[in-house]
C-alpha atoms as a PDB file:
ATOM      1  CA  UNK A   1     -14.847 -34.314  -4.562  1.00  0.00           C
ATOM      2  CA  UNK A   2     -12.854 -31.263  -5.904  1.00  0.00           C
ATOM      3  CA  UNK A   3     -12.546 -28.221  -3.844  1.00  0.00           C
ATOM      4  CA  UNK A   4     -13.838 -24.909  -5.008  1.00  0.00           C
ATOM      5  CA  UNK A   5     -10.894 -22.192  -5.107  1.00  0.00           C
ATOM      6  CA  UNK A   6     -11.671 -20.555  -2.310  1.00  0.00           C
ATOM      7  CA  UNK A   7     -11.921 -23.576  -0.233  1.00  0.00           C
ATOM      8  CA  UNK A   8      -8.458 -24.512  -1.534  1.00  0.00           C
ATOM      9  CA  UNK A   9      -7.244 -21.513  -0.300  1.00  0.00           C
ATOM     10  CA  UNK A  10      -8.167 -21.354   2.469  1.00  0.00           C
ATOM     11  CA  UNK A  11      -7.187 -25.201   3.076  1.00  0.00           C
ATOM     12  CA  UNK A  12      -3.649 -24.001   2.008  1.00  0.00           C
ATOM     13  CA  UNK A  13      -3.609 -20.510   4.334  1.00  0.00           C
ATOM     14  CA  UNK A  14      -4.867 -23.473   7.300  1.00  0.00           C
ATOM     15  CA  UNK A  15      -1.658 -25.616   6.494  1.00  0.00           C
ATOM     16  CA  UNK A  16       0.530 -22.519   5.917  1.00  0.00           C
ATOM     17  CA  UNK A  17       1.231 -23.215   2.568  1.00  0.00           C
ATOM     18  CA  UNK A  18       2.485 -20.649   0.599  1.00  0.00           C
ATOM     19  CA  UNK A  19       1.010 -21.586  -2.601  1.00  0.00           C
ATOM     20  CA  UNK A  20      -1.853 -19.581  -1.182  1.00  0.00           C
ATOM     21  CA  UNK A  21      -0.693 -16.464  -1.076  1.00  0.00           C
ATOM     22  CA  UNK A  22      -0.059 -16.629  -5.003  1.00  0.00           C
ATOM     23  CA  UNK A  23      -3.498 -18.162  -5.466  1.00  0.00           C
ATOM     24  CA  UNK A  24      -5.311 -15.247  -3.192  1.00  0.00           C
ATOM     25  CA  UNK A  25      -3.180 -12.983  -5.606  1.00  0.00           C
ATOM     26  CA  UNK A  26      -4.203 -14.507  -8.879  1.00  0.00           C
ATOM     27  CA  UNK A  27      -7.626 -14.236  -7.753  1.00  0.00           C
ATOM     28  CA  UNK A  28      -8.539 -11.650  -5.533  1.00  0.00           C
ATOM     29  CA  UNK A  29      -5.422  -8.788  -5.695  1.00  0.00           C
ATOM     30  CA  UNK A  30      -7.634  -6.604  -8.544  1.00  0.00           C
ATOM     31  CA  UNK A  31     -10.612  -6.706  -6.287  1.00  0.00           C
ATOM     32  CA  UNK A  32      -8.702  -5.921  -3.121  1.00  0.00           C
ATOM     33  CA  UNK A  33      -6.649  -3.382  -5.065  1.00  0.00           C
ATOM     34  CA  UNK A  34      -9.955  -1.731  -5.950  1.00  0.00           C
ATOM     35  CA  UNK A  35     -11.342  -1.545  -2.364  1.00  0.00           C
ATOM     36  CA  UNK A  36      -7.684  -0.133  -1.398  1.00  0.00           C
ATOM     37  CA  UNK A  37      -8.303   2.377  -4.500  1.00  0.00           C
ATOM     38  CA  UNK A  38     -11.480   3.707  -2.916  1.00  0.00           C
ATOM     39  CA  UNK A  39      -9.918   4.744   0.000  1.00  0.00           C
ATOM     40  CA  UNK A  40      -6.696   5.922  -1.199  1.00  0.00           C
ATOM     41  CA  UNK A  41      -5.826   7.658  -4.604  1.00  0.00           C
ATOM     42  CA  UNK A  42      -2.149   7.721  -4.746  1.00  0.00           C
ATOM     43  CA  UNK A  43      -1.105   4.652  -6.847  1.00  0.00           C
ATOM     44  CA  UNK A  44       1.722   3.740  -5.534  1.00  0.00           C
ATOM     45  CA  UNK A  45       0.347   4.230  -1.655  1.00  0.00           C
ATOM     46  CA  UNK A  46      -2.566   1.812  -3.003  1.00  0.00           C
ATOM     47  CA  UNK A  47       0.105  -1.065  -4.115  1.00  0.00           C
ATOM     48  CA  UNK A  48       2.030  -0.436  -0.979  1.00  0.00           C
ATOM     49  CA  UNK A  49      -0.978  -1.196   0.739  1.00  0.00           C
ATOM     50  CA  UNK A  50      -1.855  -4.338  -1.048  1.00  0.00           C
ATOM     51  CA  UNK A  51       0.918  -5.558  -0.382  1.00  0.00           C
ATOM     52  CA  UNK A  52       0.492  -5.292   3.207  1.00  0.00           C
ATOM     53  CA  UNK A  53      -2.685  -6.644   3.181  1.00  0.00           C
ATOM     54  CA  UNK A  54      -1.478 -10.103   1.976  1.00  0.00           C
ATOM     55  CA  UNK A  55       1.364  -9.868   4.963  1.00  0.00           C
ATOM     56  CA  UNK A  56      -1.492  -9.181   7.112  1.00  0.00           C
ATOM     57  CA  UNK A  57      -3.535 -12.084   5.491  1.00  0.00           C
ATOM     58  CA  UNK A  58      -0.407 -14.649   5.977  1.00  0.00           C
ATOM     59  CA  UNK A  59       0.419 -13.790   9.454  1.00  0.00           C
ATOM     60  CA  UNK A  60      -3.746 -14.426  10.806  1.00  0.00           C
ATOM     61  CA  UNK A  61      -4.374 -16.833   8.553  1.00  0.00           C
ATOM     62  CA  UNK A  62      -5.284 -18.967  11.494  1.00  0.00           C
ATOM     63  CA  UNK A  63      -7.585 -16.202  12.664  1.00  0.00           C
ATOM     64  CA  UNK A  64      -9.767 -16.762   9.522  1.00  0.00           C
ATOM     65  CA  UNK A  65     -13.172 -18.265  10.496  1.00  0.00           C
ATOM     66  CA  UNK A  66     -14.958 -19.647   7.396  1.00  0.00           C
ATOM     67  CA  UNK A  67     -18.645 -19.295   9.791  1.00  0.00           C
ATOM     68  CA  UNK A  68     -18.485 -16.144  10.157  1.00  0.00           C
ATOM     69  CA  UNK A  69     -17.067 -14.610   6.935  1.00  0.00           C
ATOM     70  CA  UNK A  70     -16.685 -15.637   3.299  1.00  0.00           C
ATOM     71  CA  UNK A  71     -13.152 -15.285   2.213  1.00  0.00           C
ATOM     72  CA  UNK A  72     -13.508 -12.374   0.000  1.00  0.00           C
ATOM     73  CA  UNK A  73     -15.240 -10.644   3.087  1.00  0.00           C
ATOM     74  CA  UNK A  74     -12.711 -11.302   5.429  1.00  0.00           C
ATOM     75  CA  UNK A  75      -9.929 -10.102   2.794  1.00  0.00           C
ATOM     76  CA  UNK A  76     -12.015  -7.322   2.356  1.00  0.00           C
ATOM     77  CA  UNK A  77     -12.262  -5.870   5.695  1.00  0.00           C
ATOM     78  CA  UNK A  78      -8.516  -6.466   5.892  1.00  0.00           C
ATOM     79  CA  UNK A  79      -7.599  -4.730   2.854  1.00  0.00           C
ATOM     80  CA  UNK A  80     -10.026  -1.874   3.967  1.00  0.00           C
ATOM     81  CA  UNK A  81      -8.595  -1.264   7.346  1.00  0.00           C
ATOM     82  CA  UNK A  82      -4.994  -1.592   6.078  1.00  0.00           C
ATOM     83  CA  UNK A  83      -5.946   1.619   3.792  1.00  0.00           C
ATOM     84  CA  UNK A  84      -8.004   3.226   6.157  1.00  0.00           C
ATOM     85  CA  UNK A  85      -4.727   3.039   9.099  1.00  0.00           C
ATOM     86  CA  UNK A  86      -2.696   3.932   6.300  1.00  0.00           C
ATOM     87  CA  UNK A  87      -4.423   7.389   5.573  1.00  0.00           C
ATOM     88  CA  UNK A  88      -4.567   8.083   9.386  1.00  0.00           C
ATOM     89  CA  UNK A  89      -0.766   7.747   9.373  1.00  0.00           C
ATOM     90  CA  UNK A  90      -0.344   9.737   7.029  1.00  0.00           C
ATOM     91  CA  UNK A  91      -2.564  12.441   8.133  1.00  0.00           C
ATOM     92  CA  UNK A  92      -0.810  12.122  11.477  1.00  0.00           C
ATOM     93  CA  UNK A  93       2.293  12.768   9.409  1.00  0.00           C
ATOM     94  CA  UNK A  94       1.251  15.392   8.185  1.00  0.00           C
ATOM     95  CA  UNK A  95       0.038  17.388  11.164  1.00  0.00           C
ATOM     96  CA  UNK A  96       2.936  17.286  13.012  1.00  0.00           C
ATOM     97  CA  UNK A  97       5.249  18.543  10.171  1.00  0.00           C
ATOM     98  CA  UNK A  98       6.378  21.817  12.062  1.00  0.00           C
ATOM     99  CA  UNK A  99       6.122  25.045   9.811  1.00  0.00           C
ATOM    100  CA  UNK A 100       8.810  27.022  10.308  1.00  0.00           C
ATOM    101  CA  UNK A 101       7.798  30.528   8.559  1.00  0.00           C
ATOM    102  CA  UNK A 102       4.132  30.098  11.085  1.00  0.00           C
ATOM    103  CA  UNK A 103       6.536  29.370  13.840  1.00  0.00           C
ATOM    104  CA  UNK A 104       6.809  31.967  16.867  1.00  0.00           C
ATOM    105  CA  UNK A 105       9.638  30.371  18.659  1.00  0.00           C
ATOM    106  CA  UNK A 106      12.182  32.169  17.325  1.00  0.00           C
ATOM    107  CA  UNK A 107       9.970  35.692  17.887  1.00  0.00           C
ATOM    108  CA  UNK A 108       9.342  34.843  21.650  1.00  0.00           C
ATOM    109  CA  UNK A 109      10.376  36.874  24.603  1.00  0.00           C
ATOM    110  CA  UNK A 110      10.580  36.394  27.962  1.00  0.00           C
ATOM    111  CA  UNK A 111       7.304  38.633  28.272  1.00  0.00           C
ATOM    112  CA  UNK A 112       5.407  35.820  26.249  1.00  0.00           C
ATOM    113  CA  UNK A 113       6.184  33.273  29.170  1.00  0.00           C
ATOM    114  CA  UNK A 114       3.929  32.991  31.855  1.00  0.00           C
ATOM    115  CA  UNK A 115       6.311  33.347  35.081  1.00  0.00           C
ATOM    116  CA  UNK A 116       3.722  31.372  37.581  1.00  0.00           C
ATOM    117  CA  UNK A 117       3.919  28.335  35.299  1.00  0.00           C
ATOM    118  CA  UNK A 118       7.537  28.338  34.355  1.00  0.00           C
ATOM    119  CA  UNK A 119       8.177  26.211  38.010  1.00  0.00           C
ATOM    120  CA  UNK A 120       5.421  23.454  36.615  1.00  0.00           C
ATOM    121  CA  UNK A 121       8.238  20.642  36.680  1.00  0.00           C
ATOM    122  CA  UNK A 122       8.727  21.468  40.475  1.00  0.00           C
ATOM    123  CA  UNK A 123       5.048  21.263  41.035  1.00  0.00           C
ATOM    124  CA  UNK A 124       4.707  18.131  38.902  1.00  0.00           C
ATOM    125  CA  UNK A 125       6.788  16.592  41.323  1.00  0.00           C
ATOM    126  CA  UNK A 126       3.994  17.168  44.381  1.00  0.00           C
ATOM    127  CA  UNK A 127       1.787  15.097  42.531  1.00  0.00           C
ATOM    128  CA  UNK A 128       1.616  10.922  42.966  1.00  0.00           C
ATOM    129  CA  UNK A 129       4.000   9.573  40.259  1.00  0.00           C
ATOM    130  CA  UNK A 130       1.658   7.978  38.414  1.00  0.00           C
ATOM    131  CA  UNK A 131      -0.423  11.209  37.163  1.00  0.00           C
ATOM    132  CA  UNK A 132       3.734  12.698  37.096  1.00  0.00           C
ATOM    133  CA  UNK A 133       4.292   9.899  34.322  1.00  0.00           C
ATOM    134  CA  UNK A 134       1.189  10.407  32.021  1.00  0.00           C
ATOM    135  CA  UNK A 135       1.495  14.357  32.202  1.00  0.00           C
ATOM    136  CA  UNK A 136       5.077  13.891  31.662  1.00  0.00           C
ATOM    137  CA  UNK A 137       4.632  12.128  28.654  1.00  0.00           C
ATOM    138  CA  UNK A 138       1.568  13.837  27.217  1.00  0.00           C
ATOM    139  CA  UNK A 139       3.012  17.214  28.012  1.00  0.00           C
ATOM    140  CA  UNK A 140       6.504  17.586  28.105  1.00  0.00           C
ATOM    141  CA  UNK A 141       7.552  14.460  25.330  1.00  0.00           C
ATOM    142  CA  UNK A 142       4.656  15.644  23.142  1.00  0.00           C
ATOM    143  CA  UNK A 143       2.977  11.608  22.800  1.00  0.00           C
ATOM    144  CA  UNK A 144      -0.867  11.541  22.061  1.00  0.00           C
ATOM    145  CA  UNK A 145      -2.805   9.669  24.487  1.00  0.00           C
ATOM    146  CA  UNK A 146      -2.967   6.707  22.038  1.00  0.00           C
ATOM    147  CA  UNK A 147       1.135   6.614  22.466  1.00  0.00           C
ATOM    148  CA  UNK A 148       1.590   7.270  25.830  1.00  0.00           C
ATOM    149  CA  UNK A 149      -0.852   4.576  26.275  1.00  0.00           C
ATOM    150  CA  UNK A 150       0.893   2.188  23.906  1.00  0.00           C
ATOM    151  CA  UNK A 151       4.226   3.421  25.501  1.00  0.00           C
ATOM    152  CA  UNK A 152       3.749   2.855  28.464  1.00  0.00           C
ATOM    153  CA  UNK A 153       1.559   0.302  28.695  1.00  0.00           C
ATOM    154  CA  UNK A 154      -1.019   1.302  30.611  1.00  0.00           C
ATOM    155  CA  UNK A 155      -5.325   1.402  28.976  1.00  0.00           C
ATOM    156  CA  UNK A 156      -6.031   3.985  27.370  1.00  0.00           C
ATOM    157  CA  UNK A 157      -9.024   4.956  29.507  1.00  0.00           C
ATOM    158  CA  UNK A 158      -6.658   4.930  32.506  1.00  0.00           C
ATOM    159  CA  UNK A 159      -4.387   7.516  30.764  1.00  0.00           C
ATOM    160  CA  UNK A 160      -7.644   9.600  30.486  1.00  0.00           C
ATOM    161  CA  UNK A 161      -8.580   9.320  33.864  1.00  0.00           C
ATOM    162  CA  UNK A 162      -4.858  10.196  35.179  1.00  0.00           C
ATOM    163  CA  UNK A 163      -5.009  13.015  32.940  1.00  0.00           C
ATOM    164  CA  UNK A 164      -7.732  14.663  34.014  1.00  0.00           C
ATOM    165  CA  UNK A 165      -6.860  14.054  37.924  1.00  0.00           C
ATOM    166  CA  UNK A 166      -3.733  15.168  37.032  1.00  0.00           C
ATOM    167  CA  UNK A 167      -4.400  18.257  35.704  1.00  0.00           C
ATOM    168  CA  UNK A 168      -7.000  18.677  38.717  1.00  0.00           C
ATOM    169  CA  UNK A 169      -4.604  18.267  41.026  1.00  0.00           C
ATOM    170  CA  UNK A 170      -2.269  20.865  39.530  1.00  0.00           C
ATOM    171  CA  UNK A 171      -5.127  23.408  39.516  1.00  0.00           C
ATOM    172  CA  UNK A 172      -4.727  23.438  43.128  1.00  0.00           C
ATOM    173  CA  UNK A 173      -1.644  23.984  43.607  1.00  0.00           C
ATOM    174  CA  UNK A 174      -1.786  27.021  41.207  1.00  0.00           C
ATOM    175  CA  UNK A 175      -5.060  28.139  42.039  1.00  0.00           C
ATOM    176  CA  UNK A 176      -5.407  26.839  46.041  1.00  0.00           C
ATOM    177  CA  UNK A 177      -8.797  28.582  46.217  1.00  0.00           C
END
């Protein structure tokens, strides 16, 4: 009984053999390089990509569950999401490019700064430390809640909820009433 190509590949990607990662190139890189296209239009980006779908491919090999997915599926969701987390990368890049000629901070004066919250490190201090920590970090070391979270290890929905009692917390100390 001979095996089918697919099921040779993924009998080699099983026994990490890497005879399979040229056969899933031979014979699915065009299609996967297509999906990648879809989603991003730069070329190069799109190759880049590719290429770190097949990483991706290698390394959870093991993860690949024939009853639940054929192959191509399961390469295609990878190759998808690789281009998809590559555009919100670079989006992310993007955004946080600082513009210098839109930038105020060289036109600001002591009458821009609010003088009731210029003490806000002292009053940080009042609070438990762990609502100190995420404010800290969200705040002060400019991470989104996705990094602080990653950072520091804590859920995401915690950093949320330490956020926002927090923040409550620091109302009343600058507004008591």
């Amino acid at each position: 009984m001979s095996l089918t190509i697919e099921q040779e590949i993924i009998y080699l990607l099983q026994k990490e053999d890497k005879k399979a990662i040229s056969l899933l190139y031979e014979n699915y890189a065009d299609a996967l390089y297509g999906v990648i296209l879809k989603v991003i239009t730069d070329q190069d980006t799109a190759q880049d990509v590719l290429q770190e779908t097949f990483v991706k491919v290698w390394k959870n090999a093991q993860s690949y569950d024939a009853s639940k997915a054929k192959l191509f599926t399961w390469l295609y969701r990878i190759a998808y999401n690789a281009a998809i987390d590559k555009v919100r990368s670079e989006s992310k890049k993007t955004k946080k490019e600082v513009q210098i000629e839109s930038s105020n901070v060289y036109r600001l004066t002591s009458e821009g700064l609010n003088q009731d919250v210029m003490d806000i490190k002292q009053h940080l201090k009042k609070l438990d430390e762990k609502y100190q920590i995420v404010i800290n970090a969200l705040f002060f070391e400019g991470m989104t809640q996705q990094e602080a979270s990653d950072e520091l290890n804590i859920p995401l929905g915690t950093i949320k909820s330490r956020l926002k009692i927090g923040l409550r917390e620091l109302k009343k100390i600058y507004d008591p009433e």
